[in-house]
Protein backbone atom coordinates (compact mmCIF):
# COMPACT_ATOMS: atom_id res chain seq x y z
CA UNK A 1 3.27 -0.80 -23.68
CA UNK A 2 2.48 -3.58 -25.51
CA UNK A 3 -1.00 -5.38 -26.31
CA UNK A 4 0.71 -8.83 -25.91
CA UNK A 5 1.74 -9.90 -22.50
CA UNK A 6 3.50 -12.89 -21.06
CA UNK A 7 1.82 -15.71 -19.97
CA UNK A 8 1.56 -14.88 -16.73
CA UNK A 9 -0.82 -12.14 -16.45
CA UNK A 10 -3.11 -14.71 -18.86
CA UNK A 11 -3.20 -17.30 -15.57
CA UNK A 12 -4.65 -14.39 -13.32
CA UNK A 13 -8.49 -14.17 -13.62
CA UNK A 14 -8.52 -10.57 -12.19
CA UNK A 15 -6.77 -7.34 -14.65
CA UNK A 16 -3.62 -6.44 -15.03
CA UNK A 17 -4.02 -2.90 -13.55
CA UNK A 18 -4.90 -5.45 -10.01
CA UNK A 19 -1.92 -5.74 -8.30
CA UNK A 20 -0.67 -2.00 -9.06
CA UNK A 21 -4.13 -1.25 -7.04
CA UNK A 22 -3.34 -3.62 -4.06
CA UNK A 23 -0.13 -2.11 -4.04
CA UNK A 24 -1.33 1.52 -3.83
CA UNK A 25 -3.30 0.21 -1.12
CA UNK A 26 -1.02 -1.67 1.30
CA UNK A 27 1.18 1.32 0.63
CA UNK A 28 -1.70 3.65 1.51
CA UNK A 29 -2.25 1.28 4.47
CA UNK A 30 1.53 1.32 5.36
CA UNK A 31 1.28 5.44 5.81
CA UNK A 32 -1.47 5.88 7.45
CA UNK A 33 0.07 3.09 10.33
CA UNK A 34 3.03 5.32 10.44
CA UNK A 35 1.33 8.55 10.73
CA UNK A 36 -0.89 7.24 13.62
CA UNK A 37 2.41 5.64 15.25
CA UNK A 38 4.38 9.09 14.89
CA UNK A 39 1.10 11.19 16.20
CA UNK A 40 1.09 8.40 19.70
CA UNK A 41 4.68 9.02 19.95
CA UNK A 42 4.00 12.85 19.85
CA UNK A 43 1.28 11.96 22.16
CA UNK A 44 3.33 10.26 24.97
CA UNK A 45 6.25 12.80 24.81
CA UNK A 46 3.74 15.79 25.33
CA UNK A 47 2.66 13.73 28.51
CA UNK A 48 5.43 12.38 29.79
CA UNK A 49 7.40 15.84 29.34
């Protein structure tokens, strides 16, 4: 990794590190959606068998 960095993380007021955290998140976000949508299926089939 280098110290110097294009110009475009030098518009963005916020860090660098930023976006890798708003990615973890929506990804984090993205899971947990899934999980609850795969547990309601799981859900319905138990009632509906």
């Amino acid at each position: 990794m280098s110290t110097r960095r294009p110009s475009l993380t030098r518009s963005t007021p916020w860090p660098a590190n930023f976006n890798q955290e708003k990615k973890t998140l929506v990804l984090a976000l993205v899971a947990a959606n899934l999980f609850i949508f795969l547990f309601m299926i799981c859900l319905f089939s138990v009632f509906y068998l």
